[in-house]
PDB file of N, CA and C in Angstrom:
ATOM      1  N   UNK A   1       4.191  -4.073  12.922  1.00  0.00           N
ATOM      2  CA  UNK A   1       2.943  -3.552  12.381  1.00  0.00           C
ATOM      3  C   UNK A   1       3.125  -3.224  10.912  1.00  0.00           C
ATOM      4  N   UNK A   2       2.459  -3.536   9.928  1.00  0.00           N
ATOM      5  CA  UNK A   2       2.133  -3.269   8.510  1.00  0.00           C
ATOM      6  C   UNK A   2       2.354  -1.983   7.848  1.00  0.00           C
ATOM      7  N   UNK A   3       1.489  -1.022   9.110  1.00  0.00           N
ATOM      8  CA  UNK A   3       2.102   0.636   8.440  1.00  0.00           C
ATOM      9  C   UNK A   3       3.179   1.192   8.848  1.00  0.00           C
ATOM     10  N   UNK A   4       4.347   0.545   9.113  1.00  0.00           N
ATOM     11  CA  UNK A   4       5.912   1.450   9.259  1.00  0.00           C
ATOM     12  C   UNK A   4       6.337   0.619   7.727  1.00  0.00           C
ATOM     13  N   UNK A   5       6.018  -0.976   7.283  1.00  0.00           N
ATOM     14  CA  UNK A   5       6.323  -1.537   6.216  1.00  0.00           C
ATOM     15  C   UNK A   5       6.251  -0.824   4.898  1.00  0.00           C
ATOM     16  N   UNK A   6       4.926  -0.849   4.782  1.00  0.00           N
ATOM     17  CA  UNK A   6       3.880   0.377   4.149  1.00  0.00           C
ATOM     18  C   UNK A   6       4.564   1.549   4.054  1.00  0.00           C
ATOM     19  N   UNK A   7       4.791   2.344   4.756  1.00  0.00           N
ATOM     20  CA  UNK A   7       5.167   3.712   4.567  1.00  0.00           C
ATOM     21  C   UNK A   7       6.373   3.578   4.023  1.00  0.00           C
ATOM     22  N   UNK A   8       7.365   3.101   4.823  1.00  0.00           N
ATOM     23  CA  UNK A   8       8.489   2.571   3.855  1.00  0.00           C
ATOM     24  C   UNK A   8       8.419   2.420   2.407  1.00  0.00           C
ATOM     25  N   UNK A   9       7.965   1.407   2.072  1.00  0.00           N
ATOM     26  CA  UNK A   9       7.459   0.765   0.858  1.00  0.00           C
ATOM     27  C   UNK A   9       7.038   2.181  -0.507  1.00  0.00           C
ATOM     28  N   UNK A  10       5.982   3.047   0.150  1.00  0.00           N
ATOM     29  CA  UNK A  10       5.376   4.066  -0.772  1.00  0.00           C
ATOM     30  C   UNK A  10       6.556   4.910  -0.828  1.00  0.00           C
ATOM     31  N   UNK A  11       7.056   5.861   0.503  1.00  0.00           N
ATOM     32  CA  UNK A  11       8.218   6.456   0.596  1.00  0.00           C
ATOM     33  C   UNK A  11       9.449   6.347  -0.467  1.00  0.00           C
ATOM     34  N   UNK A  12       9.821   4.724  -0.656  1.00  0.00           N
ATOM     35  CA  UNK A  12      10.538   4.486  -1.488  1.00  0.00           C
ATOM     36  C   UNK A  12      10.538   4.462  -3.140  1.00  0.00           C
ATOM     37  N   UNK A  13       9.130   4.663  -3.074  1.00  0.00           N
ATOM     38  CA  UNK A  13       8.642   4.302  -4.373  1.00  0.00           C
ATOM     39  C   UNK A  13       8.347   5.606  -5.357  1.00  0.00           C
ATOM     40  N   UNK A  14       7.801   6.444  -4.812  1.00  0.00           N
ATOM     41  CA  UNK A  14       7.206   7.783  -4.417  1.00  0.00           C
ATOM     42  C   UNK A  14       8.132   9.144  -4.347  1.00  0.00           C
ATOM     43  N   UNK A  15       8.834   8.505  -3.238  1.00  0.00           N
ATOM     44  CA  UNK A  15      10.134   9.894  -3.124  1.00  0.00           C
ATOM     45  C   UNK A  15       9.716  11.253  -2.231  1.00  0.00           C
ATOM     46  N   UNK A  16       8.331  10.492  -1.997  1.00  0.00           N
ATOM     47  CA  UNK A  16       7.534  11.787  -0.710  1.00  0.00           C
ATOM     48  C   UNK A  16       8.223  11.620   1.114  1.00  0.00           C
ATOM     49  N   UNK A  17       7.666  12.568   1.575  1.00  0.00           N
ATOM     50  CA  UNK A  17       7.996  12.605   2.647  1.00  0.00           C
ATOM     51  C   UNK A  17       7.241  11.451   4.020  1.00  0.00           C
ATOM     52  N   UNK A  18       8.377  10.989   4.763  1.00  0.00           N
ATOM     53  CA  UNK A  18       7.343   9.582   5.565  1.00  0.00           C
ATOM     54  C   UNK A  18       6.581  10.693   6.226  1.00  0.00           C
ATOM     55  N   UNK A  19       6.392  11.830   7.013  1.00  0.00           N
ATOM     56  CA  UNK A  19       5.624  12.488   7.528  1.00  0.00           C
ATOM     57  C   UNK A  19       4.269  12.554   6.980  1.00  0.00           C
ATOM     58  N   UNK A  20       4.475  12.329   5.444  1.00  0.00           N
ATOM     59  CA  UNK A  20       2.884  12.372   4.575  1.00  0.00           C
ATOM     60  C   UNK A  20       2.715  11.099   4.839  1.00  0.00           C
ATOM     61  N   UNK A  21       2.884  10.101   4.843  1.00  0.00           N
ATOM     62  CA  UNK A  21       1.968   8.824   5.176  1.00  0.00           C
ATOM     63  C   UNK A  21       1.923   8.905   6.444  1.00  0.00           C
ATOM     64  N   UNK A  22       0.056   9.215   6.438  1.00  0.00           N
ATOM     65  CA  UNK A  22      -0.480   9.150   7.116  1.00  0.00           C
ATOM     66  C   UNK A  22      -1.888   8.243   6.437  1.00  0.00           C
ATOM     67  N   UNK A  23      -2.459   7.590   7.797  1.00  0.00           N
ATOM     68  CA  UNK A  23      -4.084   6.605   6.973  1.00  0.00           C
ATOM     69  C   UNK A  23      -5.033   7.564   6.236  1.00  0.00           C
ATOM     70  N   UNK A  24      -4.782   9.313   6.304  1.00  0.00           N
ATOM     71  CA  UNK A  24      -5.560   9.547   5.613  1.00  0.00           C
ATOM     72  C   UNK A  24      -5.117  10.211   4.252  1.00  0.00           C
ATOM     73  N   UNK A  25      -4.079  10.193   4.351  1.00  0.00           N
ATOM     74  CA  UNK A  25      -3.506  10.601   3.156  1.00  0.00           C
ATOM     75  C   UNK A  25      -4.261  10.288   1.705  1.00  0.00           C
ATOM     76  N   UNK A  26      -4.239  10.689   0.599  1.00  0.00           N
ATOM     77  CA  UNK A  26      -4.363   9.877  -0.267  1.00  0.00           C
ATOM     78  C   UNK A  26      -3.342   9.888  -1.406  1.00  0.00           C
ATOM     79  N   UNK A  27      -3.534   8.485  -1.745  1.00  0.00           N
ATOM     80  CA  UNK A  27      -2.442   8.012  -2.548  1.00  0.00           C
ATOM     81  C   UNK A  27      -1.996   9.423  -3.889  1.00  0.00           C
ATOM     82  N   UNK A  28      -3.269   9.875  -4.546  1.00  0.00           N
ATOM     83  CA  UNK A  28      -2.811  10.327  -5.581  1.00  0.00           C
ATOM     84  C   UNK A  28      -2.289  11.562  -5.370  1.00  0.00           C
ATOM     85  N   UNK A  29      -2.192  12.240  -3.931  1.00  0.00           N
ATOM     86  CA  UNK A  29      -1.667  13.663  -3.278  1.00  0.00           C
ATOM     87  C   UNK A  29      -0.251  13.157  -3.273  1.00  0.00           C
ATOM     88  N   UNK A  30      -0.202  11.938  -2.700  1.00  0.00           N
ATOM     89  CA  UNK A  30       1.317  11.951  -2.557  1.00  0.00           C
ATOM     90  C   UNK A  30       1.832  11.076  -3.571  1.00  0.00           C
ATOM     91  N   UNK A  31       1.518  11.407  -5.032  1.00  0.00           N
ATOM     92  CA  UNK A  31       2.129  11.437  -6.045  1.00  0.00           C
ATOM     93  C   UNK A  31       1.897   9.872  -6.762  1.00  0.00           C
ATOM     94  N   UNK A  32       1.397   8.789  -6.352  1.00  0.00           N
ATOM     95  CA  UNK A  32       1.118   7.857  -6.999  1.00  0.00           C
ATOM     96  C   UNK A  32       0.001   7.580  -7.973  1.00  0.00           C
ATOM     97  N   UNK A  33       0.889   7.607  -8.895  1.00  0.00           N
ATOM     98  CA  UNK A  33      -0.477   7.396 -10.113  1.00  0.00           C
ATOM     99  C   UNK A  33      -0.702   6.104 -10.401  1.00  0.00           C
ATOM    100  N   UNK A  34      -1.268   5.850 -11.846  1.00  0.00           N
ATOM    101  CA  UNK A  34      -1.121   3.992 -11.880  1.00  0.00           C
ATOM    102  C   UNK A  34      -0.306   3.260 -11.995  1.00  0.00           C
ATOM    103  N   UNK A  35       0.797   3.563 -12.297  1.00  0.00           N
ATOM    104  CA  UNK A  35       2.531   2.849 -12.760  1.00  0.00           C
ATOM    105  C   UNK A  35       2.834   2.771 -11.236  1.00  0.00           C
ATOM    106  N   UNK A  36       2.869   3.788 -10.303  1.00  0.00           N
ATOM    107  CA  UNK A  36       3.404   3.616  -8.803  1.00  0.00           C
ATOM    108  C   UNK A  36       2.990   2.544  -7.891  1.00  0.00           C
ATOM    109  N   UNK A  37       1.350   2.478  -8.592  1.00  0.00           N
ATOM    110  CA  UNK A  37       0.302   1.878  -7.531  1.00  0.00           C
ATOM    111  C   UNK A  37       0.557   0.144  -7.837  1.00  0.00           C
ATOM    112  N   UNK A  38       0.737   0.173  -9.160  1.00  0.00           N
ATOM    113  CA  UNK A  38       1.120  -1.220  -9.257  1.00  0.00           C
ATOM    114  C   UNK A  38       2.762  -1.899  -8.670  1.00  0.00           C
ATOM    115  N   UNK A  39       3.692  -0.677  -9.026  1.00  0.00           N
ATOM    116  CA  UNK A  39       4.895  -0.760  -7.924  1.00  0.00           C
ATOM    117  C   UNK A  39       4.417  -0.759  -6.831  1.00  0.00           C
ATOM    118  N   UNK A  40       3.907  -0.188  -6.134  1.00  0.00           N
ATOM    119  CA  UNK A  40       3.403  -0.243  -4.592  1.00  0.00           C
ATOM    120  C   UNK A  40       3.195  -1.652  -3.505  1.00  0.00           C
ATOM    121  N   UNK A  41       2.019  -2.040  -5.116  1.00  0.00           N
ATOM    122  CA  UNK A  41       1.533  -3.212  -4.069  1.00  0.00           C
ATOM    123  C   UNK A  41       2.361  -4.732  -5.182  1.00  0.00           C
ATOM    124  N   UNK A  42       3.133  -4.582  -6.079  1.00  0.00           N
ATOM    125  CA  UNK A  42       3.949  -5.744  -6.255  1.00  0.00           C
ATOM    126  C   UNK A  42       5.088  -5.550  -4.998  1.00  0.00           C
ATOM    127  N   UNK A  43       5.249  -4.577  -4.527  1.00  0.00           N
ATOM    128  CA  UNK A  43       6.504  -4.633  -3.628  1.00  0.00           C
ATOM    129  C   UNK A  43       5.800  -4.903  -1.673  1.00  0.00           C
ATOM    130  N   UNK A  44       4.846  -4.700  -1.814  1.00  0.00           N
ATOM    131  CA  UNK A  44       3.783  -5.540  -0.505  1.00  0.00           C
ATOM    132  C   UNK A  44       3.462  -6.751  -0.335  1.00  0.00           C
ATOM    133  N   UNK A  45       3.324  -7.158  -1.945  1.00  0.00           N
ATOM    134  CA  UNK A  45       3.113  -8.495  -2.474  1.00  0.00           C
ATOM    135  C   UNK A  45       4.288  -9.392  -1.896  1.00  0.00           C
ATOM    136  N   UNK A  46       5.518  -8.478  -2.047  1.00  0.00           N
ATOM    137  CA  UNK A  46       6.831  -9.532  -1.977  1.00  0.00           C
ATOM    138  C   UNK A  46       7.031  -9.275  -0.403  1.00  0.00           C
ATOM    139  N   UNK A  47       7.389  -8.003   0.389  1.00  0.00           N
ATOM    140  CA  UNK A  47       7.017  -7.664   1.737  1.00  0.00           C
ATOM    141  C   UNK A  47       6.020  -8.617   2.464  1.00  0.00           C
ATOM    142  N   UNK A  48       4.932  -8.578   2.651  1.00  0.00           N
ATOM    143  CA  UNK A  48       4.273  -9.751   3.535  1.00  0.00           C
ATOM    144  C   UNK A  48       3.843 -10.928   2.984  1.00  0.00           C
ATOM    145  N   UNK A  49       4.180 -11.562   1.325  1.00  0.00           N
ATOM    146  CA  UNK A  49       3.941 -12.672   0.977  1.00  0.00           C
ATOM    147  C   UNK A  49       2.461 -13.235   0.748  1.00  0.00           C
ATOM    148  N   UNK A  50       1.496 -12.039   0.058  1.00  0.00           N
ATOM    149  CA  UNK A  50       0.423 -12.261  -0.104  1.00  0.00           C
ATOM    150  C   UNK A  50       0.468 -11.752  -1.485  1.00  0.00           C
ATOM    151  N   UNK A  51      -1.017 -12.331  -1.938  1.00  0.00           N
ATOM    152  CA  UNK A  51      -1.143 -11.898  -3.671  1.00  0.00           C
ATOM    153  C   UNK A  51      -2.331 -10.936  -3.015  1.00  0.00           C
ATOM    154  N   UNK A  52      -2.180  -9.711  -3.923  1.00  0.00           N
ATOM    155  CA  UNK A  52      -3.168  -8.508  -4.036  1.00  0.00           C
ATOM    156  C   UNK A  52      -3.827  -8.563  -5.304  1.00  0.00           C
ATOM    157  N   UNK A  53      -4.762  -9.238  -5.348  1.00  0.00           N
ATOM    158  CA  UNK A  53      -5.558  -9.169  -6.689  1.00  0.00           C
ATOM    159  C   UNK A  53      -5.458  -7.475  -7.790  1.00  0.00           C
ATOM    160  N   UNK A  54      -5.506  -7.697  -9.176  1.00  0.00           N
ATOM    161  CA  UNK A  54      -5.417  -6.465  -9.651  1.00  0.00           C
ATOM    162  C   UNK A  54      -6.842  -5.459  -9.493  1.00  0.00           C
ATOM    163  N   UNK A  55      -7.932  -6.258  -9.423  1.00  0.00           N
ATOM    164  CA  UNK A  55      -8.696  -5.031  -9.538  1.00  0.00           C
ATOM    165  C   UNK A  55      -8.887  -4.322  -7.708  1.00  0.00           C
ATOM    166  N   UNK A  56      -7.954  -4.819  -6.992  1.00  0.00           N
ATOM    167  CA  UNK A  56      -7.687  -3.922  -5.707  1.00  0.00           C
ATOM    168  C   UNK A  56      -7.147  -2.836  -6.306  1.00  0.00           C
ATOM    169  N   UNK A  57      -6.341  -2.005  -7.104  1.00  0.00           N
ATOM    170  CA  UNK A  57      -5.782  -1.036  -7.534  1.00  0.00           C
ATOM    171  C   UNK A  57      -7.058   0.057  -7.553  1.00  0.00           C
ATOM    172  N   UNK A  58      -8.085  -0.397  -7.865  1.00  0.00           N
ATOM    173  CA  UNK A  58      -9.436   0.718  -8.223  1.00  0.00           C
ATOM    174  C   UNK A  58      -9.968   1.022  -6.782  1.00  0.00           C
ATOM    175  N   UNK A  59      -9.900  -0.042  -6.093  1.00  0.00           N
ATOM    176  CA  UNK A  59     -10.662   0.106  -4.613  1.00  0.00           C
ATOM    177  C   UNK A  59      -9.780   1.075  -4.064  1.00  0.00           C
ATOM    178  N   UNK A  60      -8.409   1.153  -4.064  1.00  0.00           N
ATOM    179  CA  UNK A  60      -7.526   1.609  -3.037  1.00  0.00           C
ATOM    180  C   UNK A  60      -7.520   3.093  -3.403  1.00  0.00           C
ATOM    181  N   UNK A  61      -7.893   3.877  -2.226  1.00  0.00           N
ATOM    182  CA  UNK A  61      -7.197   5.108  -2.487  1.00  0.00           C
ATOM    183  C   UNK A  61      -6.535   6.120  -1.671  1.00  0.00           C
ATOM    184  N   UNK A  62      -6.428   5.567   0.103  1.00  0.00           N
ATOM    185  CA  UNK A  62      -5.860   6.326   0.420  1.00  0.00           C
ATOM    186  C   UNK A  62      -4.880   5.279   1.219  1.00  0.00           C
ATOM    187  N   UNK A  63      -3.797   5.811   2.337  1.00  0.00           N
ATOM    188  CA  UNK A  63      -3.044   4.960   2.716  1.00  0.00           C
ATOM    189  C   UNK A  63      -3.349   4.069   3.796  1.00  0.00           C
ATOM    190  N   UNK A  64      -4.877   4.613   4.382  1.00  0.00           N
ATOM    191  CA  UNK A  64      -5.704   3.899   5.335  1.00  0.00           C
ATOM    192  C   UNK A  64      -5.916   2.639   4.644  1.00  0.00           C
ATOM    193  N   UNK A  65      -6.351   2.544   3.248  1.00  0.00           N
ATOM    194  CA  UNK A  65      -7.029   1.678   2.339  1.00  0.00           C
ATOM    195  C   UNK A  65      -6.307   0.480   1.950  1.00  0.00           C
ATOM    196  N   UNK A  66      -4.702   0.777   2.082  1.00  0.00           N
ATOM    197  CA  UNK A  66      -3.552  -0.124   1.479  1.00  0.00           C
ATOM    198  C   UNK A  66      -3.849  -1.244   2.921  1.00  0.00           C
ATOM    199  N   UNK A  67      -3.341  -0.335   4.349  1.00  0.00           N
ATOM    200  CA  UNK A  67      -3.234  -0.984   5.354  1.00  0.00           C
ATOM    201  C   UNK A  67      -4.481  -2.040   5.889  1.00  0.00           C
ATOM    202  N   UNK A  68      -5.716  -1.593   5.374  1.00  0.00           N
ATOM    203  CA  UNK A  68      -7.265  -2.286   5.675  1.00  0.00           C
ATOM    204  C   UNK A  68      -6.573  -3.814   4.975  1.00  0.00           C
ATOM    205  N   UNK A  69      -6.546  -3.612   3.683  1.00  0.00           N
ATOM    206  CA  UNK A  69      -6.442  -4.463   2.524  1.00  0.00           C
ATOM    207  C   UNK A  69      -5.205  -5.508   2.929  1.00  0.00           C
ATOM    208  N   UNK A  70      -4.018  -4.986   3.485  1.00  0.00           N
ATOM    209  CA  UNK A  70      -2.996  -6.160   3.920  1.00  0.00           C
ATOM    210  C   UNK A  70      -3.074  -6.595   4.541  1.00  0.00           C
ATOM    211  N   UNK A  71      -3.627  -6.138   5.556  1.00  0.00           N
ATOM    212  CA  UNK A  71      -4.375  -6.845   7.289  1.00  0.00           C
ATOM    213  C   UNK A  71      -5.136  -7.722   7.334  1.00  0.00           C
ATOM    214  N   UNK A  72      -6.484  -7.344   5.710  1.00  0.00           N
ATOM    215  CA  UNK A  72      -7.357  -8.215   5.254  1.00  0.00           C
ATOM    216  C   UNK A  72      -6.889  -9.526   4.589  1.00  0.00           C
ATOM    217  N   UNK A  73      -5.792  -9.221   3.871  1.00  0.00           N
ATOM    218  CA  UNK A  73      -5.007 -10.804   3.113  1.00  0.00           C
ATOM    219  C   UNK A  73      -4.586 -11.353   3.768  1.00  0.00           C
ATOM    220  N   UNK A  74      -3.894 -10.824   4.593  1.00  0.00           N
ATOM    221  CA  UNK A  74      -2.411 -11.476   5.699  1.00  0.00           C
ATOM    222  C   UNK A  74      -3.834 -12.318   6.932  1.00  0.00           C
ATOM    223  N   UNK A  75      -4.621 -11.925   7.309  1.00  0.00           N
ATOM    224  CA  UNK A  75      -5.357 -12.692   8.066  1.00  0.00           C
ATOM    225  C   UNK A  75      -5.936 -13.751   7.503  1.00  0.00           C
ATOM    226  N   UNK A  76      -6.548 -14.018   6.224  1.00  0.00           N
ATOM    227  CA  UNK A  76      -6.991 -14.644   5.226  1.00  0.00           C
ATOM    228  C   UNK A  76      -6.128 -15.753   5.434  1.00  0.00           C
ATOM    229  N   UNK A  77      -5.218 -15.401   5.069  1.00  0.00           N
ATOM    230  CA  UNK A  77      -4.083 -16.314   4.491  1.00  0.00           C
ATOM    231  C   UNK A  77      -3.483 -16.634   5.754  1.00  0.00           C
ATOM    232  N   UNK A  78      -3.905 -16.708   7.024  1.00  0.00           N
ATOM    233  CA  UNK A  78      -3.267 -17.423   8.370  1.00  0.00           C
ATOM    234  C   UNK A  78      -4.179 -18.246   9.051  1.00  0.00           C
ATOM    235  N   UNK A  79      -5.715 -18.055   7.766  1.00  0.00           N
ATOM    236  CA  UNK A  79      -6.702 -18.777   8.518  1.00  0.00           C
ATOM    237  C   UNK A  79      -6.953 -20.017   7.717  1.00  0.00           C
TER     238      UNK A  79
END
């Protein structure tokens, strides 16, 4: 499943606790600003092998929002 990847992924990036990723979290509570967010999803990018367009960075804001959005490419891209 995408959100143990995900949590990983922010966790590492971030330096927060995996207990805070949760889908409702939001990104900028648990410390990601815009430098993170673009680390975030270049390192998802390379993780499930999809391109995340840049102006997804504005749409996204909580950790529910990351997981909608990879589920949304990764299906895309198997169809």
């Amino acid at each position: 499943m995408s959100i143990s990847v995900i949590a990983d992924i922010i966790v590492d990036t971030v330096q927060c606790g995996r207990d805070d990723i949760v889908a409702e979290a939001r990104l900028a509570d648990l410390g990601v600003d815009s430098l993170k967010a673009i680390t975030v999803l270049y390192e998802l990018e390379e993780a499930f092998d999809i391109e995340i367009p840049n102006e997804v960075i504005e749409q996204i804001e909580t950790v529910g929002d990351i997981v909608a959005k990879v589920d949304a490419l990764r299906a895309a891209q198997a169809a």
